[in-house]
C-alpha atoms as a PDB file:
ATOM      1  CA  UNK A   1      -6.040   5.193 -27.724  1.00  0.00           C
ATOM      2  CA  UNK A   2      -9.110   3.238 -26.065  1.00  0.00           C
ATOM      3  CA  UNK A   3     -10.944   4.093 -22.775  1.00  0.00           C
ATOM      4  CA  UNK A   4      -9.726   0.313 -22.131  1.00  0.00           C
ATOM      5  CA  UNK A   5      -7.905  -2.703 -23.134  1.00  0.00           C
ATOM      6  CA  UNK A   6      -9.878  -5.670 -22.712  1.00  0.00           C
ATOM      7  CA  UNK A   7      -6.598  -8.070 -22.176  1.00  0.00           C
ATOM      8  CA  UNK A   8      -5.125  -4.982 -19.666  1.00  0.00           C
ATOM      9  CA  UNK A   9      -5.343  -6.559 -16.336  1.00  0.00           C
ATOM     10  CA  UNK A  10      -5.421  -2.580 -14.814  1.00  0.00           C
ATOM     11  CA  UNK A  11      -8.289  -2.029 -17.036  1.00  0.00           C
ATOM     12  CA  UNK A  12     -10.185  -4.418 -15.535  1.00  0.00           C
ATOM     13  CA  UNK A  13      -8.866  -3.679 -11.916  1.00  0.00           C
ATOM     14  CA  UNK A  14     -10.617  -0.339 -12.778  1.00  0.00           C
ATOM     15  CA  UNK A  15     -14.026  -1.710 -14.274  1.00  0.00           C
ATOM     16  CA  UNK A  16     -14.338  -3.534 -11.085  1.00  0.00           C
ATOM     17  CA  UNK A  17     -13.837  -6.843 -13.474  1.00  0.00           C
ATOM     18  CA  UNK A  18     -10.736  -8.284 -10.924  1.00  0.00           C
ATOM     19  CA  UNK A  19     -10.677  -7.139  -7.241  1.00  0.00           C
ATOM     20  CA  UNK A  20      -8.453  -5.031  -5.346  1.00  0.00           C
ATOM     21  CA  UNK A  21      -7.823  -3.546  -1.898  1.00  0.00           C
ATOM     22  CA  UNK A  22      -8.734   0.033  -3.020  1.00  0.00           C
ATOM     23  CA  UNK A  23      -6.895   2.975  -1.316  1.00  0.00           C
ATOM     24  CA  UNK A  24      -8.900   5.516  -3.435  1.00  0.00           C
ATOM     25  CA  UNK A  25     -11.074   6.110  -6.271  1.00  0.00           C
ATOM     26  CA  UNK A  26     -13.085   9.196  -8.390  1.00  0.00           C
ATOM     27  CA  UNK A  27     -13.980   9.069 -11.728  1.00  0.00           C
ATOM     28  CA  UNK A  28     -10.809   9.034 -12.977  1.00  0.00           C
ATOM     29  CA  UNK A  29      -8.495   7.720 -10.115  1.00  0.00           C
ATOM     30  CA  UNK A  30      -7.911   4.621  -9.089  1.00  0.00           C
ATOM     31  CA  UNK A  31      -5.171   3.658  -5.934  1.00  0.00           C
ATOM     32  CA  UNK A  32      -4.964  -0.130  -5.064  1.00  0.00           C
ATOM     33  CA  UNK A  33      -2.325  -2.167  -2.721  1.00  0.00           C
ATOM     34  CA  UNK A  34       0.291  -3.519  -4.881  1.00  0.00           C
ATOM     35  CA  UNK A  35       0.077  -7.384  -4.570  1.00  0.00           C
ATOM     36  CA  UNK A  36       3.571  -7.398  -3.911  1.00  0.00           C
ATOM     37  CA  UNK A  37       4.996  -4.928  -1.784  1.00  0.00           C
ATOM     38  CA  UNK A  38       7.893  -3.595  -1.580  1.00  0.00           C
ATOM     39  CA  UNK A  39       7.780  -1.741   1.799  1.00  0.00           C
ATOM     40  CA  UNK A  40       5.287  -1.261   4.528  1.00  0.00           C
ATOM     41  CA  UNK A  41       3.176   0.872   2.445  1.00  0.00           C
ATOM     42  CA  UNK A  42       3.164   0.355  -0.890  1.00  0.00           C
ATOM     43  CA  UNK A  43       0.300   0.963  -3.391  1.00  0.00           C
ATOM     44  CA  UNK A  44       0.003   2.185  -7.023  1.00  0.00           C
ATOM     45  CA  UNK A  45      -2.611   4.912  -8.574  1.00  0.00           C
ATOM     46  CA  UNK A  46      -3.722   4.441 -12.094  1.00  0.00           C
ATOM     47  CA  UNK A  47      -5.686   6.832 -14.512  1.00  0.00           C
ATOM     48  CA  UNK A  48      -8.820   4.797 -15.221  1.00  0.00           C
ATOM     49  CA  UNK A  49      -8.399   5.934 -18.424  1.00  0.00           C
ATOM     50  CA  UNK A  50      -6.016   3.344 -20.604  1.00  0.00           C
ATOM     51  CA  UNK A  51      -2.887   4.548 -21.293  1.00  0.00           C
ATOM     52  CA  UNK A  52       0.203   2.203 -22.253  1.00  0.00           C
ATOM     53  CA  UNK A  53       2.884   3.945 -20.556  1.00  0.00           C
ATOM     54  CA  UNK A  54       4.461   7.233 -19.521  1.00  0.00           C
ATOM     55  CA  UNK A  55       5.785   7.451 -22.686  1.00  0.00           C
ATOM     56  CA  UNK A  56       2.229   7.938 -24.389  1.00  0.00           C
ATOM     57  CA  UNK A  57       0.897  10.860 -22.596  1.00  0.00           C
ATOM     58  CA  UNK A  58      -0.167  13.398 -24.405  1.00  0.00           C
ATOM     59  CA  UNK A  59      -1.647  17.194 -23.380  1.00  0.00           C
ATOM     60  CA  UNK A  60      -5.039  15.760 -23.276  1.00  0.00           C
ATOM     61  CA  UNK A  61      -3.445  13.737 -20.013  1.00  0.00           C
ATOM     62  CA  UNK A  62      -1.936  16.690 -18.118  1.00  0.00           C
ATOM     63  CA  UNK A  63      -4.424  17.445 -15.785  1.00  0.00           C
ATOM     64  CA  UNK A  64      -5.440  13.388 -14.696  1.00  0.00           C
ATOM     65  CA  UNK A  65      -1.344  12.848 -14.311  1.00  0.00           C
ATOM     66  CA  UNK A  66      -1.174  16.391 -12.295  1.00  0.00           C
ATOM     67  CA  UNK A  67      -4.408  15.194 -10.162  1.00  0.00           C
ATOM     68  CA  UNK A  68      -2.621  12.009  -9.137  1.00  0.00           C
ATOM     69  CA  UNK A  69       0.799  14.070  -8.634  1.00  0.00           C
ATOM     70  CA  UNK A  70      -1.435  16.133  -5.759  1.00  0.00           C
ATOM     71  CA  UNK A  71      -2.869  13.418  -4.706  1.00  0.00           C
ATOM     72  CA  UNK A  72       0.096  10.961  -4.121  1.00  0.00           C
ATOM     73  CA  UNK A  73       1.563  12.656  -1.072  1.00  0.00           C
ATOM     74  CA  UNK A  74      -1.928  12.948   0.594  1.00  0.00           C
ATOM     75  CA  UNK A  75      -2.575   9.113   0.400  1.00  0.00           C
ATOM     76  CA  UNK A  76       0.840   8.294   0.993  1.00  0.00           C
ATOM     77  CA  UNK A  77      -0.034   9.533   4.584  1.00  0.00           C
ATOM     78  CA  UNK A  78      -3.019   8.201   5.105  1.00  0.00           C
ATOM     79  CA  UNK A  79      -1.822   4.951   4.267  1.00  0.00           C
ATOM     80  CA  UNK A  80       0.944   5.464   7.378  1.00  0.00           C
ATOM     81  CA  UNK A  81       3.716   6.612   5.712  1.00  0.00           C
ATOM     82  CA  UNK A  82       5.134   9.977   8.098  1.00  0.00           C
ATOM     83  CA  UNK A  83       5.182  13.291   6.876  1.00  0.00           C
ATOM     84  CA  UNK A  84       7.780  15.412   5.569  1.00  0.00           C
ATOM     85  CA  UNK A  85      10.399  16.058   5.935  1.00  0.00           C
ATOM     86  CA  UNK A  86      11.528  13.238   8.212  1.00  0.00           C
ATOM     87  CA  UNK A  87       9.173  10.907   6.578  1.00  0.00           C
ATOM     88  CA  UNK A  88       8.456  10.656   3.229  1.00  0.00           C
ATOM     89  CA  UNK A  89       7.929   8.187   0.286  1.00  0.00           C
ATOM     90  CA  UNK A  90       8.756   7.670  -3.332  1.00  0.00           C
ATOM     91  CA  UNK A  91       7.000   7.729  -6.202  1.00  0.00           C
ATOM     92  CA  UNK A  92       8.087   5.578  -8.895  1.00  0.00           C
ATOM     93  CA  UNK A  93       6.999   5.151 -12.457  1.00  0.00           C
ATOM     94  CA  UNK A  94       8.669   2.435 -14.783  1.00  0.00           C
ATOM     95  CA  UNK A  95       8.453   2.906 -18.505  1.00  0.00           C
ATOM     96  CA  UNK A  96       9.172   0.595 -21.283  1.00  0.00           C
ATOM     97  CA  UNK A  97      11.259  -2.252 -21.231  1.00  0.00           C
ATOM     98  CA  UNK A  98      14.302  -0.419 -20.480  1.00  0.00           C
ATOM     99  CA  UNK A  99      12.452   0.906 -17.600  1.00  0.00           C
ATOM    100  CA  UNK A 100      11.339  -2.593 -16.237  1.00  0.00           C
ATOM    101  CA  UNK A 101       7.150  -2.047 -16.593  1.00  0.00           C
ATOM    102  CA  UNK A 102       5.700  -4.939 -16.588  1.00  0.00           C
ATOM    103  CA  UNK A 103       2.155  -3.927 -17.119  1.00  0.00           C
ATOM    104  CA  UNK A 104       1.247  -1.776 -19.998  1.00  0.00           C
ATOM    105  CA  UNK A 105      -0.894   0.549 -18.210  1.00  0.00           C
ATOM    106  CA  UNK A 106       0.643   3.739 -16.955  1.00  0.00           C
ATOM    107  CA  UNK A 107       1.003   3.269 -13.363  1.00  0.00           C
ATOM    108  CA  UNK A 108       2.935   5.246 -10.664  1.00  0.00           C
ATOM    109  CA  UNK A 109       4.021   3.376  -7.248  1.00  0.00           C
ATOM    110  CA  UNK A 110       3.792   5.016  -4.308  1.00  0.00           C
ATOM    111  CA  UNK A 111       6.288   3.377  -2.072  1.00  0.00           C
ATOM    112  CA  UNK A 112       6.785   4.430   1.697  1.00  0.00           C
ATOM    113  CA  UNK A 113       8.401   3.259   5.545  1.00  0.00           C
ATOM    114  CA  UNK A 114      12.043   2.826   6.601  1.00  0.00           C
ATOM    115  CA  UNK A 115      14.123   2.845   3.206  1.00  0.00           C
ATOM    116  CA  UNK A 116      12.078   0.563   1.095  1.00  0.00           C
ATOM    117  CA  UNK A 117      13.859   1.186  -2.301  1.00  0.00           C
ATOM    118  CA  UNK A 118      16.835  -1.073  -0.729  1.00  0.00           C
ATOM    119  CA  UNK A 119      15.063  -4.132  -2.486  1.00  0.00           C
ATOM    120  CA  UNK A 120      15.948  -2.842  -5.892  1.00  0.00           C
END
């Protein structure tokens, strides 16, 4: 597995190559606003780092996946979703084709407001 793919458009979200409305970034993070929401607050967090899917994770990943785990719930609510527990949001991760991913970058959707998952 490669830092990046040069034909993954997430790769080059995260080398700056293609623009984005950033909601965070570190070294290894990177949150943007989903370019086609699904809900009042809706954004996805990559690991800079390429990998395909959820399926391809290995040990090595653990702590980047558990950082954006932690993480998740803290941007959620800075980008307006309302805390726990009569808030909330979901976090959503599609894998494969079964699972409906559509870009071949492990990504997790952080999806939040007034019962967004209704859509689908």
């Amino acid at each position: 597995m490669s830092a990046h793919d040069p034909n993954c458009i997430f790769c080059k979200i995260a080398q700056g190559k293609i623009p984005s409305r950033k909601v965070y970034e570190d070294e290894d993070i990177l949150a943007f606003h989903d370019i086609n929401p699904w809900a009042p607050v809706h954004f996805l967090m990559i690991p800079k780092l390429h990998i395909a899917s959820l399926a391809q994770a290995e040990p090595e990943h653990e702590a980047v996946l558990g950082r954006m785990m932690v993480l998740a719930p803290k941007l959620a609510l800075q980008e307006g979703c309302r805390p726990y527990p009569e808030g909330g949001f979901r976090l959503q991760i599609n894998t494969g084709a079964d699972g409906r991913q559509e870009v071949h970058h492990m990504h997790v959707h952080v999806i939040g407001g007034p019962r967004p998952w209704a859509k689908g």
